[in-house]
PDB file of N, CA and C in Angstrom:
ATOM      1  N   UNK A   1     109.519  26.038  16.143  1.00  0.00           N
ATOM      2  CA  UNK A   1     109.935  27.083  17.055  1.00  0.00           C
ATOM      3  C   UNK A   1     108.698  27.813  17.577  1.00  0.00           C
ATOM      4  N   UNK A   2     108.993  28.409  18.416  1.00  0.00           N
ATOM      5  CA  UNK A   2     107.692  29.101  19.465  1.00  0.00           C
ATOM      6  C   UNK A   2     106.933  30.245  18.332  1.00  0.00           C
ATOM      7  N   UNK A   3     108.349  31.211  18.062  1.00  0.00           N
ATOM      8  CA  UNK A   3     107.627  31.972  17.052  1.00  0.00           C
ATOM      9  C   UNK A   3     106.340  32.073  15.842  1.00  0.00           C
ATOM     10  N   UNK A   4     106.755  30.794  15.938  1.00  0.00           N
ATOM     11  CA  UNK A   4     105.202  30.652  14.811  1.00  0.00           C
ATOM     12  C   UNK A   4     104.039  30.378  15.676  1.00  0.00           C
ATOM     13  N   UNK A   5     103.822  30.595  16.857  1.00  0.00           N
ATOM     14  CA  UNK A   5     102.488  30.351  17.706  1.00  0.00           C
ATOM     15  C   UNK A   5     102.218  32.052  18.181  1.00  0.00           C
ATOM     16  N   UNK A   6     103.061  33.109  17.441  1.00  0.00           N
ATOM     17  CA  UNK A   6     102.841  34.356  17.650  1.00  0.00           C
ATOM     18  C   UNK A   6     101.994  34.364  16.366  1.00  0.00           C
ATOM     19  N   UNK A   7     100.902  34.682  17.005  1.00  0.00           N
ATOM     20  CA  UNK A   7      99.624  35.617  15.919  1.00  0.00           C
ATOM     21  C   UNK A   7     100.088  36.951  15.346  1.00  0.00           C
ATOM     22  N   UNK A   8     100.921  37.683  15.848  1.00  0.00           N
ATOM     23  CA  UNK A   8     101.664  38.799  14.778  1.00  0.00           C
ATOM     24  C   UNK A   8     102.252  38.039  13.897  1.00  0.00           C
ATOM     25  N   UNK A   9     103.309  37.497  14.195  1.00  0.00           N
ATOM     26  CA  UNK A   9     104.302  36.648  13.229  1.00  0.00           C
ATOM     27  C   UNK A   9     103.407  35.925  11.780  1.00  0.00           C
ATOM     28  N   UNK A  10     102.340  35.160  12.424  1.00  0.00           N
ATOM     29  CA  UNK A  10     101.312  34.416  11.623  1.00  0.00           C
ATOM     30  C   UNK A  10     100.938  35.439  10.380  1.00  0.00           C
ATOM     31  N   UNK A  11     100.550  36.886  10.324  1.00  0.00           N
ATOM     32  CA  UNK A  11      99.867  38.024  10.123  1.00  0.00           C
ATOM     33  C   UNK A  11     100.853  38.599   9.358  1.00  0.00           C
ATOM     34  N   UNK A  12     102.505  38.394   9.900  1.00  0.00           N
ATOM     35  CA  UNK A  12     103.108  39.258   9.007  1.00  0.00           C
ATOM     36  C   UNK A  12     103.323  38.167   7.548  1.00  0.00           C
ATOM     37  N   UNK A  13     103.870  36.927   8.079  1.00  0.00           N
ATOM     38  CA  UNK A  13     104.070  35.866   7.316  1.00  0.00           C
ATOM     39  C   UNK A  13     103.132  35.803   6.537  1.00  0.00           C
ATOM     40  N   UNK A  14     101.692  35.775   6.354  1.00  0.00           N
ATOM     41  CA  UNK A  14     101.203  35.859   5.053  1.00  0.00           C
ATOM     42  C   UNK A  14     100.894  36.831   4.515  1.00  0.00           C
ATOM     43  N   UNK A  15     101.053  38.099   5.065  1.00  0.00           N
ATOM     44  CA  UNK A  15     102.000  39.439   3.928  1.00  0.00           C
ATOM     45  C   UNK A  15     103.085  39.064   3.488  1.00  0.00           C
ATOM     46  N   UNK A  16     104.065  38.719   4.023  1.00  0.00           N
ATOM     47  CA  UNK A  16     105.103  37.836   3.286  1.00  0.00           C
ATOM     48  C   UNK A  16     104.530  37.061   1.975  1.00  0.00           C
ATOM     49  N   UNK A  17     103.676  36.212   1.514  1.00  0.00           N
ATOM     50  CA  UNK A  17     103.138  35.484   0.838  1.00  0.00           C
ATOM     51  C   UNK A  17     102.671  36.199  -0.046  1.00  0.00           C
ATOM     52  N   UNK A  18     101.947  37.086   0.090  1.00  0.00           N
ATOM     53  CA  UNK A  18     101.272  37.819  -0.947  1.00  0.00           C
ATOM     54  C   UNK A  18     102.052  38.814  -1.681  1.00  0.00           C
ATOM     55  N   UNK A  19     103.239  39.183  -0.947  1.00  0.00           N
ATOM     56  CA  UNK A  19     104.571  40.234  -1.458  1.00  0.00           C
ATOM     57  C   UNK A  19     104.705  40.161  -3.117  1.00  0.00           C
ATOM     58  N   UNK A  20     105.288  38.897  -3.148  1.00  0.00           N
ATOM     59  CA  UNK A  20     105.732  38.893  -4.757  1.00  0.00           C
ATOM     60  C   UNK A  20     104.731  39.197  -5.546  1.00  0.00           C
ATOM     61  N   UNK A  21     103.333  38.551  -5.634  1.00  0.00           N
ATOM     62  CA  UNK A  21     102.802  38.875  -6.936  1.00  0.00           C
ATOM     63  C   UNK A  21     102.458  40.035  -6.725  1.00  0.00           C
ATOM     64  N   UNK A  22     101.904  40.928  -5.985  1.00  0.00           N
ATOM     65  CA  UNK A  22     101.991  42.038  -5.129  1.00  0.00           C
ATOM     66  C   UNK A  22     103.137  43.134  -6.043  1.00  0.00           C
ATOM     67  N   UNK A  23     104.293  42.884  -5.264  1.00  0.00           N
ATOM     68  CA  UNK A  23     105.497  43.732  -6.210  1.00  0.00           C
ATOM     69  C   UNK A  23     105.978  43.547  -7.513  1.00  0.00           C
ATOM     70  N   UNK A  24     105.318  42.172  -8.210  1.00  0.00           N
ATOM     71  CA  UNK A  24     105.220  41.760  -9.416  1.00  0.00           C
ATOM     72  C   UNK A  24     104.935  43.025 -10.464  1.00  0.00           C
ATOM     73  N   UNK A  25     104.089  43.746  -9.985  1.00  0.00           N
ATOM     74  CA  UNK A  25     103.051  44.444 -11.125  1.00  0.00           C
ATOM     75  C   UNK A  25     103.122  46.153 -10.838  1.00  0.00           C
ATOM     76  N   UNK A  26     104.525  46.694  -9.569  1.00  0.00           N
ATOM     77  CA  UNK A  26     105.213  47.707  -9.836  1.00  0.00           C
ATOM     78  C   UNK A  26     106.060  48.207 -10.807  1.00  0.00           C
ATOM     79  N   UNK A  27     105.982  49.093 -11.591  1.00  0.00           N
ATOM     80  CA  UNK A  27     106.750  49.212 -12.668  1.00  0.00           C
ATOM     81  C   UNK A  27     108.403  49.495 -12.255  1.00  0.00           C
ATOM     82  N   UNK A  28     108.814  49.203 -13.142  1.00  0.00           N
ATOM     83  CA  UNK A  28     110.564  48.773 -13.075  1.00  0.00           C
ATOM     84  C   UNK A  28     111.572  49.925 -12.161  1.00  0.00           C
ATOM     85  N   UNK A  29     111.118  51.319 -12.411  1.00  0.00           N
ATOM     86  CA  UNK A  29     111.653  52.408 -11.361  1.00  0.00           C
ATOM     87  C   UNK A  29     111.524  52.645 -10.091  1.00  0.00           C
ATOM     88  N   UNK A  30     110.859  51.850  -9.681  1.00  0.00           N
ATOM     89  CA  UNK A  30     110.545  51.913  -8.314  1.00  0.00           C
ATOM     90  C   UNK A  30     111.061  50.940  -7.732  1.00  0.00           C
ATOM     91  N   UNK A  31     112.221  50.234  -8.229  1.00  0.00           N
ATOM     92  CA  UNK A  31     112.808  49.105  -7.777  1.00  0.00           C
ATOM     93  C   UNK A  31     113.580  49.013  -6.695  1.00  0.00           C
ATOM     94  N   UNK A  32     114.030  50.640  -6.205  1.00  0.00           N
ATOM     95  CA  UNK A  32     114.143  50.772  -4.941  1.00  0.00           C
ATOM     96  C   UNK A  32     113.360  50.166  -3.597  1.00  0.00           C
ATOM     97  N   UNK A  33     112.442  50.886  -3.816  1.00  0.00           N
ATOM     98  CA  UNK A  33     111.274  50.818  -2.944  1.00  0.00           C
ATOM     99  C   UNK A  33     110.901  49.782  -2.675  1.00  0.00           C
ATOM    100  N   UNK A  34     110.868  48.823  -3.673  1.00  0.00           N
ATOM    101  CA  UNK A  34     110.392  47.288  -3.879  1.00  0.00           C
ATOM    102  C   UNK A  34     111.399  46.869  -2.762  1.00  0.00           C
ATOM    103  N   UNK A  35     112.293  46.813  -3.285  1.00  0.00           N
ATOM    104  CA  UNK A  35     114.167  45.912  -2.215  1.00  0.00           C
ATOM    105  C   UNK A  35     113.570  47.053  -0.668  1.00  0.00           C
ATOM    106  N   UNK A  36     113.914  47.947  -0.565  1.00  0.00           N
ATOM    107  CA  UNK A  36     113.251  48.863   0.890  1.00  0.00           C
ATOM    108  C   UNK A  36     111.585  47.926   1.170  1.00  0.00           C
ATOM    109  N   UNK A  37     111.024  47.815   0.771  1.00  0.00           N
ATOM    110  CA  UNK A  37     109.708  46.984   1.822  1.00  0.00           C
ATOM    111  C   UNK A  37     110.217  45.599   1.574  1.00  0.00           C
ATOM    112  N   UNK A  38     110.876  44.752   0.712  1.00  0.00           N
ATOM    113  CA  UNK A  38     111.346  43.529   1.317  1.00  0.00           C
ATOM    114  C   UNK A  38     112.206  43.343   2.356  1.00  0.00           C
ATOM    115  N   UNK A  39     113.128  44.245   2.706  1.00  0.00           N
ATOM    116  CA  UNK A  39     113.997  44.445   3.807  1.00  0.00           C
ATOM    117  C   UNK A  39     113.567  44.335   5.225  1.00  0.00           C
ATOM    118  N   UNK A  40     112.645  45.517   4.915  1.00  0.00           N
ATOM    119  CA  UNK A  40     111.904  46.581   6.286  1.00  0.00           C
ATOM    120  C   UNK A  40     110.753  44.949   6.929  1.00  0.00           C
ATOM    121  N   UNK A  41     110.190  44.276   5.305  1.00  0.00           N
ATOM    122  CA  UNK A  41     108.870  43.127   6.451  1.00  0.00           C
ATOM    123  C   UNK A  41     110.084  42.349   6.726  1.00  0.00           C
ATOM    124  N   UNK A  42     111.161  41.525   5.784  1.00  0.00           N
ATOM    125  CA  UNK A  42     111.650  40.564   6.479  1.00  0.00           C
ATOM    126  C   UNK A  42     112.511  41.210   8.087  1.00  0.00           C
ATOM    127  N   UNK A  43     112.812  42.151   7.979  1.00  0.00           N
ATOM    128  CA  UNK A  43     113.347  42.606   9.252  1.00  0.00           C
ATOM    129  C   UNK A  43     112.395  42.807  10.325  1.00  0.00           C
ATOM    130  N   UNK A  44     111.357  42.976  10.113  1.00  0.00           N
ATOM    131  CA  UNK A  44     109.697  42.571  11.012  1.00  0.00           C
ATOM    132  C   UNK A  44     110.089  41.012  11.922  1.00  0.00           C
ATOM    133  N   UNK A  45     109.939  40.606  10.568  1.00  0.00           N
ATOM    134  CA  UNK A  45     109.722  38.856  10.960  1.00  0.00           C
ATOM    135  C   UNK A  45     110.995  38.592  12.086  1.00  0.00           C
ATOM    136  N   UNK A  46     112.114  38.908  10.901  1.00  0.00           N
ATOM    137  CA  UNK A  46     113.145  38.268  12.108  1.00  0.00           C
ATOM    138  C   UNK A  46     113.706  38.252  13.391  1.00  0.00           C
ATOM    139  N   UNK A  47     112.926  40.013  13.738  1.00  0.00           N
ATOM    140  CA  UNK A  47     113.246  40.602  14.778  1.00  0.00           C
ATOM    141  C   UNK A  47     111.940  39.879  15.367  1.00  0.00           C
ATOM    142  N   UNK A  48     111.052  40.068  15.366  1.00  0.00           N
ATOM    143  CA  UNK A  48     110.131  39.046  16.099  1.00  0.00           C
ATOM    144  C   UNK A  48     110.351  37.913  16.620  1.00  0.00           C
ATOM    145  N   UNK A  49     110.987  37.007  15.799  1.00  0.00           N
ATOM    146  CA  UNK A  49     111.106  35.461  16.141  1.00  0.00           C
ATOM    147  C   UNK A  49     112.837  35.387  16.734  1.00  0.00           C
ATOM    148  N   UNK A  50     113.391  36.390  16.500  1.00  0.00           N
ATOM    149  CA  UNK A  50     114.413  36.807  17.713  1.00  0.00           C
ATOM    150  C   UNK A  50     114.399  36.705  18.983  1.00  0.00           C
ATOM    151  N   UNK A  51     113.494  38.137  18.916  1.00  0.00           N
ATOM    152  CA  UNK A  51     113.074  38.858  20.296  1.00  0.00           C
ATOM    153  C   UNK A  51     112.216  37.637  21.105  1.00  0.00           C
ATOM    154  N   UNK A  52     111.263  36.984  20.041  1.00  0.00           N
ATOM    155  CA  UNK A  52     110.484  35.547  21.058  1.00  0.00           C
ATOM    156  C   UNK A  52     111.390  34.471  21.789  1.00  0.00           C
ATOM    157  N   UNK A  53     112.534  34.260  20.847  1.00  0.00           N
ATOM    158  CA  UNK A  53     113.361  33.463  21.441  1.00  0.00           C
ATOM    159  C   UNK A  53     114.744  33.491  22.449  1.00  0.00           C
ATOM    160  N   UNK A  54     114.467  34.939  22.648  1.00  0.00           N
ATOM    161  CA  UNK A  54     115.237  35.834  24.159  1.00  0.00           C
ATOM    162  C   UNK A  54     114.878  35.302  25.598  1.00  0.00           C
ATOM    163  N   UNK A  55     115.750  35.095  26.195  1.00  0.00           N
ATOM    164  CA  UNK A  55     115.534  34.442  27.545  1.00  0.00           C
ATOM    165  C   UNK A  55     114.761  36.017  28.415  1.00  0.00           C
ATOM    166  N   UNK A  56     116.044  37.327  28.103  1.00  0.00           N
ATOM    167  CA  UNK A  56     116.131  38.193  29.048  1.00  0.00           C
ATOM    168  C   UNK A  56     115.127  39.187  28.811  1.00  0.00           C
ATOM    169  N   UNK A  57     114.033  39.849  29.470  1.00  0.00           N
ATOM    170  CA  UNK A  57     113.088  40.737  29.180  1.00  0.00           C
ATOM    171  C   UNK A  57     113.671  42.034  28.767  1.00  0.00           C
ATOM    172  N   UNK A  58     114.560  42.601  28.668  1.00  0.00           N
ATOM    173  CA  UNK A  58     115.521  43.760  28.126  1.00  0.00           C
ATOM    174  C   UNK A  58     115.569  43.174  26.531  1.00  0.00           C
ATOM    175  N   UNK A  59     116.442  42.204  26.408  1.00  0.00           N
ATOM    176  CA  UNK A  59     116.539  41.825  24.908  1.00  0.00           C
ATOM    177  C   UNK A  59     115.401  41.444  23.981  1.00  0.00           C
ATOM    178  N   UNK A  60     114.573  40.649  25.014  1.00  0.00           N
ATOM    179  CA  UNK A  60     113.242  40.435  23.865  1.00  0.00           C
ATOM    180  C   UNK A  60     112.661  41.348  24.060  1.00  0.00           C
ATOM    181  N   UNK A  61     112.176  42.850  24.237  1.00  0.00           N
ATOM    182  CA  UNK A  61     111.822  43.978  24.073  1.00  0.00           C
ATOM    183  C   UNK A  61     112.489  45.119  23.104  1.00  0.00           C
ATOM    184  N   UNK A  62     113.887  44.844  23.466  1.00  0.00           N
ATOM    185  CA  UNK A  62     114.594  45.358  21.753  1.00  0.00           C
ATOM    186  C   UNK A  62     114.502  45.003  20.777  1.00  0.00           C
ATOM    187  N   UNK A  63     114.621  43.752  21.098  1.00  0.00           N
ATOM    188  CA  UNK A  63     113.979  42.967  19.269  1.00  0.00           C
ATOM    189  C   UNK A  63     112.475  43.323  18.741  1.00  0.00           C
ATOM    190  N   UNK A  64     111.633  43.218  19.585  1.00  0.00           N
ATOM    191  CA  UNK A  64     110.419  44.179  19.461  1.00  0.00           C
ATOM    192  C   UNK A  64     110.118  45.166  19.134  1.00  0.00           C
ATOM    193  N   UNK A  65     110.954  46.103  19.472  1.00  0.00           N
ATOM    194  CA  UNK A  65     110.309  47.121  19.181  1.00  0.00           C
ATOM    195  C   UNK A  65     111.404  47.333  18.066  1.00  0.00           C
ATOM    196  N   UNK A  66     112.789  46.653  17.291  1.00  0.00           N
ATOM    197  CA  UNK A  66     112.990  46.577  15.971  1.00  0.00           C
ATOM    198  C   UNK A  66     112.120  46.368  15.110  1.00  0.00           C
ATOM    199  N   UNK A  67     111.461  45.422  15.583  1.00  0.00           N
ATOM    200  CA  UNK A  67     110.296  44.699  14.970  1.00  0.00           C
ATOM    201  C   UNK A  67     108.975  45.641  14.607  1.00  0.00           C
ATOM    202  N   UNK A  68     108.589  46.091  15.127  1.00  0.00           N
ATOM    203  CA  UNK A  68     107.718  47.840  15.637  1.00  0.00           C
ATOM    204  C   UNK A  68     108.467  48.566  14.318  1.00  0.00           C
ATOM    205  N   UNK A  69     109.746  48.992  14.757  1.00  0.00           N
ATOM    206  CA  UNK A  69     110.149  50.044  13.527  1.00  0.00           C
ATOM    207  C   UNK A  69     109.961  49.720  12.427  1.00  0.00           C
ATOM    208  N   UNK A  70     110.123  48.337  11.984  1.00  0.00           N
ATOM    209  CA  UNK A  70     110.103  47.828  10.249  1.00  0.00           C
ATOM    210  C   UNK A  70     108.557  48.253  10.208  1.00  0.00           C
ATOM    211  N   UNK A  71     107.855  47.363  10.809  1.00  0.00           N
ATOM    212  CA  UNK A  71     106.786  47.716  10.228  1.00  0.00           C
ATOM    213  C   UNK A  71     106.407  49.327  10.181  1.00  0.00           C
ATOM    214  N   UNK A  72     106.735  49.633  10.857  1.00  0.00           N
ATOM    215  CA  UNK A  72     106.434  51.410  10.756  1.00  0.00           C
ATOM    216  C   UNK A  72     106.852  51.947   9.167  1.00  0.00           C
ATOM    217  N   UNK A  73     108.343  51.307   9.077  1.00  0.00           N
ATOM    218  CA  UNK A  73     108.859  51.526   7.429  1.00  0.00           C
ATOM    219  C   UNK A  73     107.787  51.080   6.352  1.00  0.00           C
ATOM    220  N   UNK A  74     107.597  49.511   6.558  1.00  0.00           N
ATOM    221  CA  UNK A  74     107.101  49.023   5.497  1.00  0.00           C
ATOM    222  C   UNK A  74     105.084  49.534   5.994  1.00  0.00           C
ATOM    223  N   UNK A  75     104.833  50.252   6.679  1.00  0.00           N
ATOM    224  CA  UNK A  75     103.811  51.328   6.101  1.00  0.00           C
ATOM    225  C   UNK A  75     103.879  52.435   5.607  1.00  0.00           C
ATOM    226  N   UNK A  76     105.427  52.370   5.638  1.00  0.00           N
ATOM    227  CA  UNK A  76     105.659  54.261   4.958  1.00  0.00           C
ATOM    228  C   UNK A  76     106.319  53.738   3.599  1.00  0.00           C
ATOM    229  N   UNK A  77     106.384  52.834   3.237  1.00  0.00           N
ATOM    230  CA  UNK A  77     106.833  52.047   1.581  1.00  0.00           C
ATOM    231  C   UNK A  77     104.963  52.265   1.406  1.00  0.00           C
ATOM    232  N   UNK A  78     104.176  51.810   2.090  1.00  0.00           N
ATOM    233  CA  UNK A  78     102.737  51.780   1.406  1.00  0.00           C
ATOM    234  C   UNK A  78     102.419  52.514   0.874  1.00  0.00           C
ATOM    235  N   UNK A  79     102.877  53.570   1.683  1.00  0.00           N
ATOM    236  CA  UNK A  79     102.117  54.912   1.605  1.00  0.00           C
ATOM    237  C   UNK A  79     102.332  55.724   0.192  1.00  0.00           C
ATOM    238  N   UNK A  80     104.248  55.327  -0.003  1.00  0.00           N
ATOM    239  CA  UNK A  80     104.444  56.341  -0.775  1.00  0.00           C
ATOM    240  C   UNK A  80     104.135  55.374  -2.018  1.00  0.00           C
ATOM    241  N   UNK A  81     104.053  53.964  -2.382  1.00  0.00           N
ATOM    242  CA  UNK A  81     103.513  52.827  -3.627  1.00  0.00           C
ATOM    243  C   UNK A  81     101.882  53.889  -3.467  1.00  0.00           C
ATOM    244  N   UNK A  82     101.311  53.777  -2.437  1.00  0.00           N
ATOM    245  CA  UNK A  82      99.646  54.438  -3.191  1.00  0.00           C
ATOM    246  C   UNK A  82     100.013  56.071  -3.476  1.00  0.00           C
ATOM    247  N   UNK A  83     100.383  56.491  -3.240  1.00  0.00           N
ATOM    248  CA  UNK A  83     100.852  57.550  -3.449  1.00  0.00           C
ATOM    249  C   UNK A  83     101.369  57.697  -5.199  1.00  0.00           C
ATOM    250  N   UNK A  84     101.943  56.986  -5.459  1.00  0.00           N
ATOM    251  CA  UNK A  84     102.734  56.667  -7.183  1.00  0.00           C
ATOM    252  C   UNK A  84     101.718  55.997  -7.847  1.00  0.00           C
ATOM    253  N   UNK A  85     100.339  55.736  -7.325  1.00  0.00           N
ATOM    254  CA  UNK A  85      99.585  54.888  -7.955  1.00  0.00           C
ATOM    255  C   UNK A  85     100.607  53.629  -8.599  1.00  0.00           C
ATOM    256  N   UNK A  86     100.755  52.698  -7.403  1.00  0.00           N
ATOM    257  CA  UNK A  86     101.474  51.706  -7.911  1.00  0.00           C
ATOM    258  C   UNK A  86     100.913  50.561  -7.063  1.00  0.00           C
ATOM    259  N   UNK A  87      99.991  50.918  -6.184  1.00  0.00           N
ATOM    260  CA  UNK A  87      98.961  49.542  -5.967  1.00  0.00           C
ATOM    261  C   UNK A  87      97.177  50.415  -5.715  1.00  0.00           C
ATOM    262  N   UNK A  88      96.421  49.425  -5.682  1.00  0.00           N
ATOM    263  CA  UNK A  88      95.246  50.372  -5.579  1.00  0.00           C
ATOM    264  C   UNK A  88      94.736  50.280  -3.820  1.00  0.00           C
ATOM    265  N   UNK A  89      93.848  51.192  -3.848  1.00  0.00           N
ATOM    266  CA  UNK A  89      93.301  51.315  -2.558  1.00  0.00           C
ATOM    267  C   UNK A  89      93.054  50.579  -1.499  1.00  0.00           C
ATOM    268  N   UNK A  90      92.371  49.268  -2.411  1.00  0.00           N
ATOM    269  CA  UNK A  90      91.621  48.232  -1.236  1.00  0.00           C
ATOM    270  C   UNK A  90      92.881  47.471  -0.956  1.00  0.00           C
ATOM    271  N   UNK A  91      94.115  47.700  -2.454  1.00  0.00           N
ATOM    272  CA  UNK A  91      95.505  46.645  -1.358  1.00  0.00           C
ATOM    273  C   UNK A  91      95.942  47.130  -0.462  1.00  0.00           C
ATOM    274  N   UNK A  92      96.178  49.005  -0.774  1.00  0.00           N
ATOM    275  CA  UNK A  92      96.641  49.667   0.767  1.00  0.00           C
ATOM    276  C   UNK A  92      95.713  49.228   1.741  1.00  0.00           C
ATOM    277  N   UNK A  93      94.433  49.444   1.992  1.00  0.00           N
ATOM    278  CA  UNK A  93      93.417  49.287   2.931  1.00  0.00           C
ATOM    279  C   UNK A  93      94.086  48.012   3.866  1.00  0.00           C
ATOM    280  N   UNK A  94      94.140  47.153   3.249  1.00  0.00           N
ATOM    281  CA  UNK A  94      94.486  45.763   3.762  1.00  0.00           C
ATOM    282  C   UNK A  94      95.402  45.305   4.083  1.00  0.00           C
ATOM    283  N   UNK A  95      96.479  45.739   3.371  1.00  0.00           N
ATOM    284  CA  UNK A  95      98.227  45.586   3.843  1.00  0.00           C
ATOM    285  C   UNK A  95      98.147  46.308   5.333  1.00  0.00           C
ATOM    286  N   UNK A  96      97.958  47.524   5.136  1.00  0.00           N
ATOM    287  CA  UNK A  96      98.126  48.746   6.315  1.00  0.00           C
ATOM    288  C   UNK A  96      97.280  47.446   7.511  1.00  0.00           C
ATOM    289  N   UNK A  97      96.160  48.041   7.138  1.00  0.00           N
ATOM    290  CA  UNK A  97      95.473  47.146   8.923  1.00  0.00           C
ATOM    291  C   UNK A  97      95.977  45.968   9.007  1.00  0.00           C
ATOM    292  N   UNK A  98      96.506  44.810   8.027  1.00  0.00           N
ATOM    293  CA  UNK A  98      97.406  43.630   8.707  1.00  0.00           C
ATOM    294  C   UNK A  98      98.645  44.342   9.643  1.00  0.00           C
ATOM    295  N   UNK A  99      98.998  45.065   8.992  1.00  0.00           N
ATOM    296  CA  UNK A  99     100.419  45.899   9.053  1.00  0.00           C
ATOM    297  C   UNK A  99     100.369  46.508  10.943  1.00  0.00           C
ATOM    298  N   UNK A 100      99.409  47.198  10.641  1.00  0.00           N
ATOM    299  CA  UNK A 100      98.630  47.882  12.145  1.00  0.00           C
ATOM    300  C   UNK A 100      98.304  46.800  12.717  1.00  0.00           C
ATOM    301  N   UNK A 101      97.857  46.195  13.063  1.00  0.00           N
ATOM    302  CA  UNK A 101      97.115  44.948  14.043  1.00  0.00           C
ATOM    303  C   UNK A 101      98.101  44.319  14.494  1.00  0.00           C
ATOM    304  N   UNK A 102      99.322  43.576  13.313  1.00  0.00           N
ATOM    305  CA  UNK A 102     100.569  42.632  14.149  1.00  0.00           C
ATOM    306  C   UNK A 102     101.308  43.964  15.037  1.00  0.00           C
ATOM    307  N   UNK A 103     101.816  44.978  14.525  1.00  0.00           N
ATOM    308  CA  UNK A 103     102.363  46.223  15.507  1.00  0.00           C
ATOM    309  C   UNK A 103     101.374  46.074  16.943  1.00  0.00           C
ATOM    310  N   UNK A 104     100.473  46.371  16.662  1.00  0.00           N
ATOM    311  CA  UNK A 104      99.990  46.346  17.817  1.00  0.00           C
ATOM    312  C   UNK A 104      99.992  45.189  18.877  1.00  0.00           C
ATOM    313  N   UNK A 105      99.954  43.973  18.169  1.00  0.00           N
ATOM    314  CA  UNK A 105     100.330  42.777  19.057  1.00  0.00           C
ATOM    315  C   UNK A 105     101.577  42.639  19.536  1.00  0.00           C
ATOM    316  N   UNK A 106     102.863  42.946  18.069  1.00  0.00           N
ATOM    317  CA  UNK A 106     104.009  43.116  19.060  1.00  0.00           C
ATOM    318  C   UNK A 106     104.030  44.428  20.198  1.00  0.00           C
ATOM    319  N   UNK A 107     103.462  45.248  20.050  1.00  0.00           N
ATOM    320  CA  UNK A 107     103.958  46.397  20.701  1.00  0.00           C
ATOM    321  C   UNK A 107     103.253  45.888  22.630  1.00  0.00           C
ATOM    322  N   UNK A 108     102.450  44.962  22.486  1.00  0.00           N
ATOM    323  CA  UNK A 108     101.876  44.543  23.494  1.00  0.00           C
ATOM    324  C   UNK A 108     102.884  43.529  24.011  1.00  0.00           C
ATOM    325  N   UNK A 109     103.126  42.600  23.321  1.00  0.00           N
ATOM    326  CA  UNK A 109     104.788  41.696  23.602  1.00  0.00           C
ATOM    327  C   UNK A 109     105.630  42.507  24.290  1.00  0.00           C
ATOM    328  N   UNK A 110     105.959  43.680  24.057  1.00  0.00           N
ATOM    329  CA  UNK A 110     107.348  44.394  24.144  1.00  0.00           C
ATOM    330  C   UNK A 110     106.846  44.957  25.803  1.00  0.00           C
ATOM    331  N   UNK A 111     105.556  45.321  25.739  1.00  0.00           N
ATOM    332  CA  UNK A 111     105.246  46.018  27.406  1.00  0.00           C
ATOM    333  C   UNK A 111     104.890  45.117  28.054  1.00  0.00           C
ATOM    334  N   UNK A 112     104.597  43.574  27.631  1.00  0.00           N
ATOM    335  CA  UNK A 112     104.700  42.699  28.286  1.00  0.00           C
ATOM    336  C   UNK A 112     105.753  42.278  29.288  1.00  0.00           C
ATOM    337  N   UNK A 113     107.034  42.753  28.804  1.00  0.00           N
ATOM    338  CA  UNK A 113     108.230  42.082  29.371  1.00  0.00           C
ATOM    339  C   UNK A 113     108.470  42.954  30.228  1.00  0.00           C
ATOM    340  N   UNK A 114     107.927  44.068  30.654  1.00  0.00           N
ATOM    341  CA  UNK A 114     108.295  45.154  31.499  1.00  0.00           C
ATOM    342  C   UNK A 114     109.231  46.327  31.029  1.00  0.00           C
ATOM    343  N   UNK A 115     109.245  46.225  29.438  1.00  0.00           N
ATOM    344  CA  UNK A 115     109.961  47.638  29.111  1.00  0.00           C
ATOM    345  C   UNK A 115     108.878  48.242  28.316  1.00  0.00           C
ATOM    346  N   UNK A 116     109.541  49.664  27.979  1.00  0.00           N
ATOM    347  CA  UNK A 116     108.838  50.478  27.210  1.00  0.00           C
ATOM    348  C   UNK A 116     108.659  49.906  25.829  1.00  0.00           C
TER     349      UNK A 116
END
């Protein structure tokens, strides 16, 4: 499918990869949070490879900028895991700017099509 020739998609997908051992080593109460950022990236992804596979520039711009909101979530799951000291710095450092960089590519997709 086309979607996988999106360099966001590429970017979120191996945050995807690194997730489990990643949420592996959160302690057991925060198991909320854990299920809330698996939700929020896979709802990234899917709305992406949605929105790519939209004929109409209205619809693949909604799916986008769904796509936009997760990730917005699953940097505010980061925030509050470094926050609980429940990952360390250099993983926030690195999640976040993957996190930031595909947003920004979709968010360029989405004004691509002629919407906001």
């Amino acid at each position: 499918m086309n979607h996988h020739r999106l360099k966001a998609y590429c970017v979120l997908l191996e945050i995807a990869k690194r997730v489990p051992s990643l949420l592996a080593s959160i302690p057991r109460g925060e198991g909320y949070l854990i299920d809330q950022f698996k939700r929020a990236l896979s709802s990234s992804m899917l709305n992406l490879a949605e929105g790519n596979g939209r004929v109409y520039p209205k619809e693949r711009s909604r799916f986008f900028n769904i796509s936009t909101a997760s990730i917005a979530e699953c940097l505010s799951c980061l925030d509050i895991l470094k926050s609980y000291n429940c990952i360390s710095g250099s993983v926030y450092l690195d999640l976040s700017s993957r996190f930031k960089m595909s947003y920004a590519m979709i968010r360029k997709l989405s004004i691509s099509t002629g919407q906001p």
